[in-house]
C-alpha atoms as a PDB file:
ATOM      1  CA  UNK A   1      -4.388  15.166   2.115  1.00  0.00           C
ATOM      2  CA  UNK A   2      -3.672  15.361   5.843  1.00  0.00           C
ATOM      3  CA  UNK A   3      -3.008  18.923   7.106  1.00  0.00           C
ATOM      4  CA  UNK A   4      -2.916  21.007  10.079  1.00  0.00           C
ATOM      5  CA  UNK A   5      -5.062  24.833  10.129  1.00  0.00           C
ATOM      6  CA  UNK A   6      -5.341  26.679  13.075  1.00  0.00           C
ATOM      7  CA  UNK A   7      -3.612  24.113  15.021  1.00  0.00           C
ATOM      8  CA  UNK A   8      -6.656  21.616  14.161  1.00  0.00           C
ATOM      9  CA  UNK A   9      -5.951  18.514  11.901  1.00  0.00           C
ATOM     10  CA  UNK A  10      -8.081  18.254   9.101  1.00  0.00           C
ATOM     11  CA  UNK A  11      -8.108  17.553   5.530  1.00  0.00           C
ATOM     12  CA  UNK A  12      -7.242  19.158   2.049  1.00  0.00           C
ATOM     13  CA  UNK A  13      -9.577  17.856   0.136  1.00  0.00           C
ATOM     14  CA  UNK A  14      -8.538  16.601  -4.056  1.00  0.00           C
ATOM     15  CA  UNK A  15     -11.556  15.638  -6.196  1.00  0.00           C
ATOM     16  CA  UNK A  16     -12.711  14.396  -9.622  1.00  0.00           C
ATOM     17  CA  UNK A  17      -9.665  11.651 -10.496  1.00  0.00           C
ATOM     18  CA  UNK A  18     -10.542   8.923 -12.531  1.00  0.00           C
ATOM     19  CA  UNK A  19      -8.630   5.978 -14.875  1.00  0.00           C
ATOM     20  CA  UNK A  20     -11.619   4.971 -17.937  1.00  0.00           C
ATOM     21  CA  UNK A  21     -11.335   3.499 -21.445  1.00  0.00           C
ATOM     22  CA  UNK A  22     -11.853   6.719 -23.030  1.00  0.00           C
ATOM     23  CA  UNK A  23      -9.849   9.453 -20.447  1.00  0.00           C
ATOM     24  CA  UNK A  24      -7.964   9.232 -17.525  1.00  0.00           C
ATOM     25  CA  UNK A  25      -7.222  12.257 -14.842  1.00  0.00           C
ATOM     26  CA  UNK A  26      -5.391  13.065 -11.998  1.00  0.00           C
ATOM     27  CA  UNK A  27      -7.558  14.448  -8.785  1.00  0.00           C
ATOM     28  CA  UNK A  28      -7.409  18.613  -8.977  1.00  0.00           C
ATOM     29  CA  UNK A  29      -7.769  20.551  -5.439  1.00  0.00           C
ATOM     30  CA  UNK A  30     -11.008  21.614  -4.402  1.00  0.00           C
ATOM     31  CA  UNK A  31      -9.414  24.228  -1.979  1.00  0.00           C
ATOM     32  CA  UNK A  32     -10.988  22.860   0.628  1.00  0.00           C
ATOM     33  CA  UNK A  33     -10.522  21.925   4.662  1.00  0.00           C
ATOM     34  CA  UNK A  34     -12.153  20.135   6.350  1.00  0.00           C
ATOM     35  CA  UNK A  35     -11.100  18.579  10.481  1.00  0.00           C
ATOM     36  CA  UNK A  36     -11.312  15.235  11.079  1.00  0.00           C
ATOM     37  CA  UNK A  37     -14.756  15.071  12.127  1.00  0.00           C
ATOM     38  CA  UNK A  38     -16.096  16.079   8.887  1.00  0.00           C
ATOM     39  CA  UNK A  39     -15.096  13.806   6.931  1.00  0.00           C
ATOM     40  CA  UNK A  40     -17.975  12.178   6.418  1.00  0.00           C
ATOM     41  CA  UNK A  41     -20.195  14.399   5.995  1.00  0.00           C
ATOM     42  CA  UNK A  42     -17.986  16.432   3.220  1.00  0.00           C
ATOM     43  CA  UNK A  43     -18.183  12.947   1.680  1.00  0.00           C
ATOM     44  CA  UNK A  44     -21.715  12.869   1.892  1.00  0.00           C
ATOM     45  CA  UNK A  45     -21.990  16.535   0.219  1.00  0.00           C
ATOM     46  CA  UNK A  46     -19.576  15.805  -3.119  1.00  0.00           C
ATOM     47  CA  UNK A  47     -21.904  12.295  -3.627  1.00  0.00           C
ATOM     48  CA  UNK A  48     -24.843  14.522  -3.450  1.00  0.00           C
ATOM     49  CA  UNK A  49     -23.922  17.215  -5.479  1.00  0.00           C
ATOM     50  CA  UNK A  50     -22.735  14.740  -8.335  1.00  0.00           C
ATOM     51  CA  UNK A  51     -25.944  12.638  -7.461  1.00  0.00           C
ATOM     52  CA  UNK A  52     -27.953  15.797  -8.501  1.00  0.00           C
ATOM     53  CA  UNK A  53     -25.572  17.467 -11.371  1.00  0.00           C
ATOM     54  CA  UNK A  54     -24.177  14.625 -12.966  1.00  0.00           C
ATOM     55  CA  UNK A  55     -24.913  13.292 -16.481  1.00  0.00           C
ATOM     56  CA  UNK A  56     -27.255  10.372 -16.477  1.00  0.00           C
ATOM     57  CA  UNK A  57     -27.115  10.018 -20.405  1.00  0.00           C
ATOM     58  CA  UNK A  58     -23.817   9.057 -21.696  1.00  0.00           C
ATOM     59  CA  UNK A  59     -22.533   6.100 -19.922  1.00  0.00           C
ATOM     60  CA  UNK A  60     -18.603   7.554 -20.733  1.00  0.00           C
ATOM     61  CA  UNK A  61     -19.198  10.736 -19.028  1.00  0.00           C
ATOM     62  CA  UNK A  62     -20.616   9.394 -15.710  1.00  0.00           C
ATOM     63  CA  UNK A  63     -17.404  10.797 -14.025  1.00  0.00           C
ATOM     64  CA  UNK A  64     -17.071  13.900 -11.276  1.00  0.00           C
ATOM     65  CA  UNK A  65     -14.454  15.109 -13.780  1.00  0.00           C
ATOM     66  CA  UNK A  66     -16.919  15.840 -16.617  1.00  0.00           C
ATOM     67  CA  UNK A  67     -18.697  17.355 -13.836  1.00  0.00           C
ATOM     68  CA  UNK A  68     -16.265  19.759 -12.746  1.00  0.00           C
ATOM     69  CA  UNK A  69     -15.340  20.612 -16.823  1.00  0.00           C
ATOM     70  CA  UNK A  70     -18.713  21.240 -17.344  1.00  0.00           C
ATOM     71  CA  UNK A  71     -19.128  23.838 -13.851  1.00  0.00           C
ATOM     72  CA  UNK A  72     -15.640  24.756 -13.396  1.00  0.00           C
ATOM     73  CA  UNK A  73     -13.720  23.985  -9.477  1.00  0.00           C
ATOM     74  CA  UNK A  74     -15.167  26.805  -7.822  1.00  0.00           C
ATOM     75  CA  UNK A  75     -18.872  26.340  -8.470  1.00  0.00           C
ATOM     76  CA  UNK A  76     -18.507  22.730  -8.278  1.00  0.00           C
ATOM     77  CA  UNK A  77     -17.024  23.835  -5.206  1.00  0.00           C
ATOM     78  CA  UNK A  78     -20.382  25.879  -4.098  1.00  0.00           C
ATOM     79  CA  UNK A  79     -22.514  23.170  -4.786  1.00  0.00           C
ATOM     80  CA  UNK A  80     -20.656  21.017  -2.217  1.00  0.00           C
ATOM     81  CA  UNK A  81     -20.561  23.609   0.573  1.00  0.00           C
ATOM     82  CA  UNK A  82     -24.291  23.938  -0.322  1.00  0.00           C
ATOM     83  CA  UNK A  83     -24.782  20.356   1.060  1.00  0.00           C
ATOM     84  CA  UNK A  84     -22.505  20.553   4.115  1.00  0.00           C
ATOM     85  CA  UNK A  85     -24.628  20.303   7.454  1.00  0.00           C
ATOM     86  CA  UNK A  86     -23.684  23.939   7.908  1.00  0.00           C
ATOM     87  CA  UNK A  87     -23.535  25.327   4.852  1.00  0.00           C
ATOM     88  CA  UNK A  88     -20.007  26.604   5.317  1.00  0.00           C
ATOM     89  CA  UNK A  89     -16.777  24.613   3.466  1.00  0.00           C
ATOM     90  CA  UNK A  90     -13.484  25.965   4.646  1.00  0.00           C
ATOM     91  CA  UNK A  91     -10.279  27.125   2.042  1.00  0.00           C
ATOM     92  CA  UNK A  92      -8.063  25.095   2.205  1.00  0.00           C
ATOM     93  CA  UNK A  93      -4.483  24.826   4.537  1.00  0.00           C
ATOM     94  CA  UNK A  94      -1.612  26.429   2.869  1.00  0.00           C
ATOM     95  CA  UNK A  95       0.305  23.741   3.293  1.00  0.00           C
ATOM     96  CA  UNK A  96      -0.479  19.995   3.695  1.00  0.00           C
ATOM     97  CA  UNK A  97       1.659  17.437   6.144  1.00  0.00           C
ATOM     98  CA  UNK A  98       2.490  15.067   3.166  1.00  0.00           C
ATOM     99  CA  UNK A  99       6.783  14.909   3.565  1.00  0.00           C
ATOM    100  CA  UNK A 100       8.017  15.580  -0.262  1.00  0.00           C
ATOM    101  CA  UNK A 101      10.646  13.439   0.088  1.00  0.00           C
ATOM    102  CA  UNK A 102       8.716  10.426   0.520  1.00  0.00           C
ATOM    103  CA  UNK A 103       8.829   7.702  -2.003  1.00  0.00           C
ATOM    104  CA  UNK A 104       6.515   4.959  -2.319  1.00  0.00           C
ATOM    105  CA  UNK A 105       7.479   1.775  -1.076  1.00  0.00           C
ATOM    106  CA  UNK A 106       6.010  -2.064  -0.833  1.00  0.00           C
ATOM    107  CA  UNK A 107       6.154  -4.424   2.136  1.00  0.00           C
ATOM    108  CA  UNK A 108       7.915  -7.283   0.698  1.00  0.00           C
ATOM    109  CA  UNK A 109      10.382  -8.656   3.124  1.00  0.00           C
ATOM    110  CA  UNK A 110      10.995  -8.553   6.870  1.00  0.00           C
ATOM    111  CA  UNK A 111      10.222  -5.505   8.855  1.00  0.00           C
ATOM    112  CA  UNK A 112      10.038  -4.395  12.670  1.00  0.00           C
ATOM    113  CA  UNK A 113       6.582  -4.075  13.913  1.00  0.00           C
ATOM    114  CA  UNK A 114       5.893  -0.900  16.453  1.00  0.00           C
ATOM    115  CA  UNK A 115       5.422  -4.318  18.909  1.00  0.00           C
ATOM    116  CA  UNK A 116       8.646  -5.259  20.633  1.00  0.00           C
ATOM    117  CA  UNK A 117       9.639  -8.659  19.351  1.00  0.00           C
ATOM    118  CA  UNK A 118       8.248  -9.038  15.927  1.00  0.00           C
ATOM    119  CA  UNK A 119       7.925  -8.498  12.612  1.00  0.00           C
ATOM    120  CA  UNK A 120       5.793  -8.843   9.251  1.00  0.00           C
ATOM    121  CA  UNK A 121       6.934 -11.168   6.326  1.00  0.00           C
ATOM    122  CA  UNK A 122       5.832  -9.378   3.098  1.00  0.00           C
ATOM    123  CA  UNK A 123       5.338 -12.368   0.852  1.00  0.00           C
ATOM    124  CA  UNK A 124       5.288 -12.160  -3.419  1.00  0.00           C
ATOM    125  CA  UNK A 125       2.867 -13.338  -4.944  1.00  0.00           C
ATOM    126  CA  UNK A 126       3.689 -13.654  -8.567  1.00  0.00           C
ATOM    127  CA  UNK A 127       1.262 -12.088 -10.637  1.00  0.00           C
ATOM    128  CA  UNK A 128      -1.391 -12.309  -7.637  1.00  0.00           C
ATOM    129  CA  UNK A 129      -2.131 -16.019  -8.250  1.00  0.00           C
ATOM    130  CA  UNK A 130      -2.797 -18.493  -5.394  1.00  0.00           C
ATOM    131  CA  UNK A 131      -3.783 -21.908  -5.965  1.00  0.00           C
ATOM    132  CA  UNK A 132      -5.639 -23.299  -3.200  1.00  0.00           C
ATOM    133  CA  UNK A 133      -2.670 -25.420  -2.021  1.00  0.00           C
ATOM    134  CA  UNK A 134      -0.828 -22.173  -1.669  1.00  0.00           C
ATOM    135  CA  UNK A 135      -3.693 -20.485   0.652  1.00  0.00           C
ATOM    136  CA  UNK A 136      -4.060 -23.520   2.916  1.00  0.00           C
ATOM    137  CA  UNK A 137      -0.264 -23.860   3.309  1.00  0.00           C
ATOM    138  CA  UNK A 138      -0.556 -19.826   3.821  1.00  0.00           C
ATOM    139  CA  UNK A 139      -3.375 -20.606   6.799  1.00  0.00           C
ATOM    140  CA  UNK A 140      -0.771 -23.133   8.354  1.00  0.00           C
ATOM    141  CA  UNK A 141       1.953 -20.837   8.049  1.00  0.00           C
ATOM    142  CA  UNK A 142      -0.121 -17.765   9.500  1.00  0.00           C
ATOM    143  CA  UNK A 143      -1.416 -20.255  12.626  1.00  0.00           C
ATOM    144  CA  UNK A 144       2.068 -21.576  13.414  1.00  0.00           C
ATOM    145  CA  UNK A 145       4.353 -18.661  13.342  1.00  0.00           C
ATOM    146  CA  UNK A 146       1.834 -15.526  13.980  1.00  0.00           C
ATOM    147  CA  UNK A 147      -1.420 -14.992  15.413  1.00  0.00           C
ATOM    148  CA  UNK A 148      -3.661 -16.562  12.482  1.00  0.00           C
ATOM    149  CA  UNK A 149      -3.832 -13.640  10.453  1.00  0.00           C
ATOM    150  CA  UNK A 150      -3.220 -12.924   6.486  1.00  0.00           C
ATOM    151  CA  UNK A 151      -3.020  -9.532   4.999  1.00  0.00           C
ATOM    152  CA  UNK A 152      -3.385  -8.962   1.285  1.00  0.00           C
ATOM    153  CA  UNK A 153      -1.810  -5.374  -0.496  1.00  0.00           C
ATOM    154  CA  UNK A 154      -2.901  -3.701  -3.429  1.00  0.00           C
ATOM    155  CA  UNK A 155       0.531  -5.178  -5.806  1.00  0.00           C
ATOM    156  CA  UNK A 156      -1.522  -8.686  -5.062  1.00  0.00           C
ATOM    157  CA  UNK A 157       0.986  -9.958  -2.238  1.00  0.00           C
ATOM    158  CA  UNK A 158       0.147 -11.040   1.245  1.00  0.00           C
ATOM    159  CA  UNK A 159       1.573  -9.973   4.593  1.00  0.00           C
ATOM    160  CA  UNK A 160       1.933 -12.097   7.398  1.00  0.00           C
ATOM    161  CA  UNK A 161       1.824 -10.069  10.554  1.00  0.00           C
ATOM    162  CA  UNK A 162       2.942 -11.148  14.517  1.00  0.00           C
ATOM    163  CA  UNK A 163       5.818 -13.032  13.417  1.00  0.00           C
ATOM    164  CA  UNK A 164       7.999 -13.343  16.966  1.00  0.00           C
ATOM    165  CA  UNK A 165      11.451 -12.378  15.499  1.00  0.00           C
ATOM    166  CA  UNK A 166      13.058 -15.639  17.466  1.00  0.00           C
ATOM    167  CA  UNK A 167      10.818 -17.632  15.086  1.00  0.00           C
ATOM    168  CA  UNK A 168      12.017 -15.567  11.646  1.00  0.00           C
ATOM    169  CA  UNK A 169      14.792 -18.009  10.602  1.00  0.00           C
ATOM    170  CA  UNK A 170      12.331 -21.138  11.111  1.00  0.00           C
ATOM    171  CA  UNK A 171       9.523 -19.345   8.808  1.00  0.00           C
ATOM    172  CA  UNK A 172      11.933 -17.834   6.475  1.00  0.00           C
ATOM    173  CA  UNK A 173      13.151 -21.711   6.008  1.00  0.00           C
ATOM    174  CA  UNK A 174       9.655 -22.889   5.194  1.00  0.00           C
ATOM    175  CA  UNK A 175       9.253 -25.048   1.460  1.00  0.00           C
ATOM    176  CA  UNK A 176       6.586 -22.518   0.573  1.00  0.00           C
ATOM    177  CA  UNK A 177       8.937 -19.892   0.863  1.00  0.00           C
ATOM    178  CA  UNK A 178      11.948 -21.382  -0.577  1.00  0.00           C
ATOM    179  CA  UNK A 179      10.772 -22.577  -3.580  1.00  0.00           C
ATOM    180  CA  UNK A 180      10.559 -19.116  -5.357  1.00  0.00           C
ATOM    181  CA  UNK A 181       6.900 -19.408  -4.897  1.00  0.00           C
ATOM    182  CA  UNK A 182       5.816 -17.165  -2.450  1.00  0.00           C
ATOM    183  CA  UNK A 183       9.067 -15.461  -2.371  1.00  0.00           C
ATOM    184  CA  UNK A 184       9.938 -12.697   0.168  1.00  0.00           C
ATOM    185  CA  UNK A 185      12.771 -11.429  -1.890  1.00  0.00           C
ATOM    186  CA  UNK A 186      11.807 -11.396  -5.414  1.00  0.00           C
ATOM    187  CA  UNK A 187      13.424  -9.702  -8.123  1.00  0.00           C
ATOM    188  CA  UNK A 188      13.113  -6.011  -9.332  1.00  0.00           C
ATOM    189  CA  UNK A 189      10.862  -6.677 -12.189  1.00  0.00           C
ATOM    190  CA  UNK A 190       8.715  -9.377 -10.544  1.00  0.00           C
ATOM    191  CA  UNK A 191       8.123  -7.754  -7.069  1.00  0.00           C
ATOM    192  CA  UNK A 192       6.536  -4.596  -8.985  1.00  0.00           C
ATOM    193  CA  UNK A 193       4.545  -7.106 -11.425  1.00  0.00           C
ATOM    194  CA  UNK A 194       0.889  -6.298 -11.072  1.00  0.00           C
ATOM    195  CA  UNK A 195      -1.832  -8.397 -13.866  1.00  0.00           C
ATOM    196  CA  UNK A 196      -5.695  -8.320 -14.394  1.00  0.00           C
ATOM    197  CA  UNK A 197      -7.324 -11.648 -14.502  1.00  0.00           C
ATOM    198  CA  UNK A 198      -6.990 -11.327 -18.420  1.00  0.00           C
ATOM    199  CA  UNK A 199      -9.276 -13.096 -21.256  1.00  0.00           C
ATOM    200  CA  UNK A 200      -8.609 -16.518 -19.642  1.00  0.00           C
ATOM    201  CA  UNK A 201     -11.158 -15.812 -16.675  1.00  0.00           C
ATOM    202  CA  UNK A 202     -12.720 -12.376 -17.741  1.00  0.00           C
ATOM    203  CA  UNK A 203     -14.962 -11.731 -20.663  1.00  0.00           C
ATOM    204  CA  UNK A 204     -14.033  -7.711 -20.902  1.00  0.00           C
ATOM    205  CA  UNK A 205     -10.439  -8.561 -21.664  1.00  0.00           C
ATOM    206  CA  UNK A 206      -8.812  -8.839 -25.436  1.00  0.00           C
ATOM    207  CA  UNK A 207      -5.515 -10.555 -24.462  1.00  0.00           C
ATOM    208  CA  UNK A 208      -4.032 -13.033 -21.830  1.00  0.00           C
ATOM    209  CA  UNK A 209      -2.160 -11.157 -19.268  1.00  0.00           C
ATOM    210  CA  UNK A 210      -0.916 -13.359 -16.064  1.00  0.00           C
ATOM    211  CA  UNK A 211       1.193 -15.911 -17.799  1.00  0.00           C
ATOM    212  CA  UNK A 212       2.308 -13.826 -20.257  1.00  0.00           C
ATOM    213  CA  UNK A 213       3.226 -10.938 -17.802  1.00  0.00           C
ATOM    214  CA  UNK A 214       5.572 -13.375 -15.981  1.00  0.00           C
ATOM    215  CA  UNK A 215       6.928 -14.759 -19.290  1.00  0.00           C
ATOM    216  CA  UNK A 216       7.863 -10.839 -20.389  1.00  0.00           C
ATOM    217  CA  UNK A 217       9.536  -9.583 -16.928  1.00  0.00           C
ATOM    218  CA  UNK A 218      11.377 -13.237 -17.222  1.00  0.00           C
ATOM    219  CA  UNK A 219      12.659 -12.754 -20.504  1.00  0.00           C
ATOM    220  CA  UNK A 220      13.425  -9.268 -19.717  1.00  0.00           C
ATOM    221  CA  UNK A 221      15.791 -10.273 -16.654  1.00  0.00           C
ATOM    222  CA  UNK A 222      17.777 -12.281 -19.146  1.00  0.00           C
ATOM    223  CA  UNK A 223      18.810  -9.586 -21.194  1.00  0.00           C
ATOM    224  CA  UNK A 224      19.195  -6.723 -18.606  1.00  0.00           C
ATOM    225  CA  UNK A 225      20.315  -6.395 -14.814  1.00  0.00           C
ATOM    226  CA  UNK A 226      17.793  -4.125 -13.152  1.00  0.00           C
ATOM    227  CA  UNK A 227      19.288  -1.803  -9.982  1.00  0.00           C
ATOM    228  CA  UNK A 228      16.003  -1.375  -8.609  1.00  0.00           C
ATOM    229  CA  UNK A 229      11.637  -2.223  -8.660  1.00  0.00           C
ATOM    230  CA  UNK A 230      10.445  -0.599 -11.805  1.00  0.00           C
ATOM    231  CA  UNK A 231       6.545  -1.359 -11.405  1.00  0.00           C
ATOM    232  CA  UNK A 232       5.246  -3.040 -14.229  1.00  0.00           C
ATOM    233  CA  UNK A 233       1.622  -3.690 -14.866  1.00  0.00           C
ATOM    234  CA  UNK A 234      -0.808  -5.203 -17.317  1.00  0.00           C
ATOM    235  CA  UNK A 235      -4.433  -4.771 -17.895  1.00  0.00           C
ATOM    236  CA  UNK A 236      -6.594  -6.676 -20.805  1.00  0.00           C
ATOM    237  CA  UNK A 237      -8.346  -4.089 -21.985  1.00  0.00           C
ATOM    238  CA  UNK A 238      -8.926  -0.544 -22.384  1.00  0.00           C
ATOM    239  CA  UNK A 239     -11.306  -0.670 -18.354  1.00  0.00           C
ATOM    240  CA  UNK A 240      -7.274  -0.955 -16.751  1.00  0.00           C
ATOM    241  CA  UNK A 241      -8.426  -2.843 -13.744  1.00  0.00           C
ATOM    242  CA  UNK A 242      -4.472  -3.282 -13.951  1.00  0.00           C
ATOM    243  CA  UNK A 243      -4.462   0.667 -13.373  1.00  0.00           C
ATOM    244  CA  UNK A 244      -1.237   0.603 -16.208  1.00  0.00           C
ATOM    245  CA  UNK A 245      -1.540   4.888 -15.973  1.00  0.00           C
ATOM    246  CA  UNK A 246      -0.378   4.528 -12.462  1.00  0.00           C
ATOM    247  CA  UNK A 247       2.751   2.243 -13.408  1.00  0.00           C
ATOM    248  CA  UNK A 248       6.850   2.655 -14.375  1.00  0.00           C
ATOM    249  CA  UNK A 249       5.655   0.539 -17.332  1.00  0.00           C
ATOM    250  CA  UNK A 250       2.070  -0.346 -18.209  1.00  0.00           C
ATOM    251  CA  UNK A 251       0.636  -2.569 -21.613  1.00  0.00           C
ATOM    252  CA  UNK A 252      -2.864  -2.628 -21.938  1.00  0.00           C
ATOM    253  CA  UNK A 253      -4.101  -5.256 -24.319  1.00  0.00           C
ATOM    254  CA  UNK A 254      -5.636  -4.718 -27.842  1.00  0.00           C
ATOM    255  CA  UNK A 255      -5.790  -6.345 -31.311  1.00  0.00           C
ATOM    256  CA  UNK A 256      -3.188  -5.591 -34.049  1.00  0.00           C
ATOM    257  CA  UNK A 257      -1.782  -6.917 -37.422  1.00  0.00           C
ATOM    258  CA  UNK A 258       1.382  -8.361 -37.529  1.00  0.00           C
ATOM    259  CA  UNK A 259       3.993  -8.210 -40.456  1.00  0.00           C
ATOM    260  CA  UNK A 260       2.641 -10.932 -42.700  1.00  0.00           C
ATOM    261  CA  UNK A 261      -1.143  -9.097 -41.891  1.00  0.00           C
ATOM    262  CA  UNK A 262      -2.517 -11.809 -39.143  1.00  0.00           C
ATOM    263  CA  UNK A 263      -4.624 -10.201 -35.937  1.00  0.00           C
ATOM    264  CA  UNK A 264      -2.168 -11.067 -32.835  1.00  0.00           C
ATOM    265  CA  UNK A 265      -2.688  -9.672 -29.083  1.00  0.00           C
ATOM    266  CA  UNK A 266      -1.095  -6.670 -28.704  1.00  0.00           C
ATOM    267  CA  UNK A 267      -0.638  -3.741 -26.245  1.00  0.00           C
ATOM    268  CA  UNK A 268      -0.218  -0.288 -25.991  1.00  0.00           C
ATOM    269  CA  UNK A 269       2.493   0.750 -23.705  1.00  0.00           C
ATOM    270  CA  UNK A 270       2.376   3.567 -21.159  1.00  0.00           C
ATOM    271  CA  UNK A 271       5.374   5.262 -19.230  1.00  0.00           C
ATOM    272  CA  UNK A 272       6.250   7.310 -16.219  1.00  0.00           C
ATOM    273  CA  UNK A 273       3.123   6.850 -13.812  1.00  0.00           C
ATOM    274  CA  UNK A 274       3.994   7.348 -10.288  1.00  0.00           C
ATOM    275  CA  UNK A 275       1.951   7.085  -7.165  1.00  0.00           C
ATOM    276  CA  UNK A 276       3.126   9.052  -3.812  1.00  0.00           C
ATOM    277  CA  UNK A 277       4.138  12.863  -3.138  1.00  0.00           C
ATOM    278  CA  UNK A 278       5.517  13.288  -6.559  1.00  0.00           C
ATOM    279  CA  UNK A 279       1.975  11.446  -8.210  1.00  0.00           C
ATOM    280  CA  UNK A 280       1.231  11.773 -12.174  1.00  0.00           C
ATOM    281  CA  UNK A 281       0.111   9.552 -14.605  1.00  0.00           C
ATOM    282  CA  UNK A 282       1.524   7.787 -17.014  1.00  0.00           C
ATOM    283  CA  UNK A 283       1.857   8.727 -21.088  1.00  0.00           C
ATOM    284  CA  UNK A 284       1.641   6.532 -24.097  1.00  0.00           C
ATOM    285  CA  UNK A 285       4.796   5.485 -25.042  1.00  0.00           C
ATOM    286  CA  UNK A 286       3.926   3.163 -28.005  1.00  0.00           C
ATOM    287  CA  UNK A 287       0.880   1.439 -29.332  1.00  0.00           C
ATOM    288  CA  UNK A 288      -0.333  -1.668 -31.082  1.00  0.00           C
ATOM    289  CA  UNK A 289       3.076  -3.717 -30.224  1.00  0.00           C
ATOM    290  CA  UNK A 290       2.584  -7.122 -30.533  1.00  0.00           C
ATOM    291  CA  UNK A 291       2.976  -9.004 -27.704  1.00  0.00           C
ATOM    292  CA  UNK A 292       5.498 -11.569 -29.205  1.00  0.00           C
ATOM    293  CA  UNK A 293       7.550  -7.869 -29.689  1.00  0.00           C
ATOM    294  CA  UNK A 294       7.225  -6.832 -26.265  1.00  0.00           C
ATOM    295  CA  UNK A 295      10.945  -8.526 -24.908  1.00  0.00           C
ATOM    296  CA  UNK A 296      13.455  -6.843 -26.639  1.00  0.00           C
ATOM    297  CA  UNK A 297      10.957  -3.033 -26.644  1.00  0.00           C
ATOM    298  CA  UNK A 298      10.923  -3.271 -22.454  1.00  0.00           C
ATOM    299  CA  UNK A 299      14.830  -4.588 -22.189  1.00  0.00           C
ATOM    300  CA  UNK A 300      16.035  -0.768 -24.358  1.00  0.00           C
ATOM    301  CA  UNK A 301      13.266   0.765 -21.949  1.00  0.00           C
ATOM    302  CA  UNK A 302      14.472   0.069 -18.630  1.00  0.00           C
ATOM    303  CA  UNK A 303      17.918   0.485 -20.336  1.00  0.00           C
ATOM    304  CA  UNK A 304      17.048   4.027 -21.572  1.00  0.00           C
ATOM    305  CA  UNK A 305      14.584   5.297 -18.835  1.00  0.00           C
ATOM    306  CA  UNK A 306      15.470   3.296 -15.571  1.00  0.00           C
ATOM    307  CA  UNK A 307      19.218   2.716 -15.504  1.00  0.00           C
ATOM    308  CA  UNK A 308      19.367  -1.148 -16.417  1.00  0.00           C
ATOM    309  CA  UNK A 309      22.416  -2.504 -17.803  1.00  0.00           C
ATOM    310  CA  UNK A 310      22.776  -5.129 -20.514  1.00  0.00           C
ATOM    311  CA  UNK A 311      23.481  -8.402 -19.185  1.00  0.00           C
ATOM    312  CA  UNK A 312      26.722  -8.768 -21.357  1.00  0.00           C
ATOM    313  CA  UNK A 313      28.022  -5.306 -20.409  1.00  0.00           C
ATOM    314  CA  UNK A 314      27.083  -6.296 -16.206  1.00  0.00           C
ATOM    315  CA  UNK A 315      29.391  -9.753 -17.037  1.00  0.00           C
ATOM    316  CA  UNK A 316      31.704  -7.702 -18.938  1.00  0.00           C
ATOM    317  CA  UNK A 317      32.081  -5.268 -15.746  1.00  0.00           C
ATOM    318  CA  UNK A 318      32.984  -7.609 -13.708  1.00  0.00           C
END
């Protein structure tokens, strides 16, 4: 975390978080500084000290968390400092530079550059899915209204970057982008719609996640009226490549029995993860709902926990 001690910039330093079928953890302080110059090195020191303390014998527990249970922070702490370059790791800043009142957001849309005179199109990508017609359209767009270059986020959408803001209108106009493809202004359920590649392409996962993701958050939509991005996100399997601890709303796939006793994809649902100053992960909510349940479960969720209104109350209302 960026922070400021003795009028030198530097770093708090967090350690040990982790997201794993069997545990997942947020990173815990190491109460630790270090400038800006020593980054690397500090990096260098916590590899080496888990290189050299770490279990080797249990596949689950090759994690710096298990680590620092088994030592405890502070002499986790000493082993690190006993592999800086000077053998000295600094407490950390009282206070780090991180504004509290900032809230994550995404880049979806049009924004100002810091360059006079243009702006980046945030484009979504449902799902994260491009078909190769999509990418070379993508290239032609990138080549004719910026400088050539594509940018890709973590939610699985692209950025297109250099836009001259006297050409906006023209791109903004393009097929790709008005045909709800590539949308810049998706809805709030689908711009926060993050999906693993699922058991269609990946041999880890237990369910389908892509298609069905979009089928859920379309359903969904029907039913309620959503005031603003919940961030939903699916993962196949217990690994969460989909990072569903991180997520408003996650479902991570498994196996269950439905009611007349047949094995049907399923997931377990997690709520209230949250990335940015006010971070935490997310908590099970409910498990083993089959996925031909999910609709009506997520529309009373985002009524209950996220302000969503019933589409026949909204109508109703107005």
């Amino acid at each position: 975390m960026p922070a400021v001690k003795d009028g030198e910039f530097g770093f708090n330093l967090l350690v040990g978080g982790f997201i794993s079928p069997k545990r997942w953890a947020e990173a815990l302080p190491l109460d630790a500084w270090v400038a800006g110059d020593d980054v690397v090195p500090v990096c260098k020191a916590i590899l080496e000290a888990y290189r050299d303390l770490g279990s080797r014998g249990n596949r689950q527990k090759t994690r710096m968390m298990w680590l620092i249970d088994e030592l405890g922070m502070e002499v986790f702490r000493s082993e690190v400092e006993k592999r800086m370059p000077n053998g000295v790791l600094e407490r950390a800043a009282p206070e780090d530079l991180v504004d509290k009142r900032w809230e994550r957001r995404d880049y979806l849309g049009v924004h100002p550059q810091k360059q006079e005179g243009l702006s980046y199109v945030g484009l979504h990508v449902p799902v994260g899915r491009l078909q190769a017609a999509d990418m070379f359209e993508l290239a032609r767009l990138a080549d004719e209204y910026g400088t050539g270059e594509l940018r890709l986020t973590v939610e699985q959408n692209i950025v297109l970057p250099n836009v001259s803001n006297e050409r906006l209108d023209a791109l903004l106009a393009e097929p790709l982008l008005q045909e709800q493809r590539l949308s810049p202004r998706p809805s709030m359920l689908l711009r926060g719609l993050v999906a693993c590649t699922g058991n269609q392409f990946c041999g880890q996962a237990i369910i389908e996640t892509k298609a069905r993701a979009l089928q859920v958050a379309r359903e969904v939509e029907k039913r309620v009226a959503v005031p603003r991005p919940v961030r939903m996100h699916w993962t196949g399997c217990p690994n969460s490549c989909g990072q569903v601890q991180v997520a408003d709303i996650g479902f991570m796939g498994c196996l269950t029995k439905d009611s007349d006793g047949k094995i049907v994809e399923a997931a377990d649902i997690f709520v209230g993860g949250r990335v940015g100053s006010d971070s935490h992960l997310a908590d099970v909510y409910r498990k083993s709902v089959p996925c031909k349940d999910l609709v009506p479960i997520v529309a009373d969720l985002l009524v209950e926990r996220f302000g969503a209104v019933p589409r026949e109350r909204e109508e109703d209302e107005e």
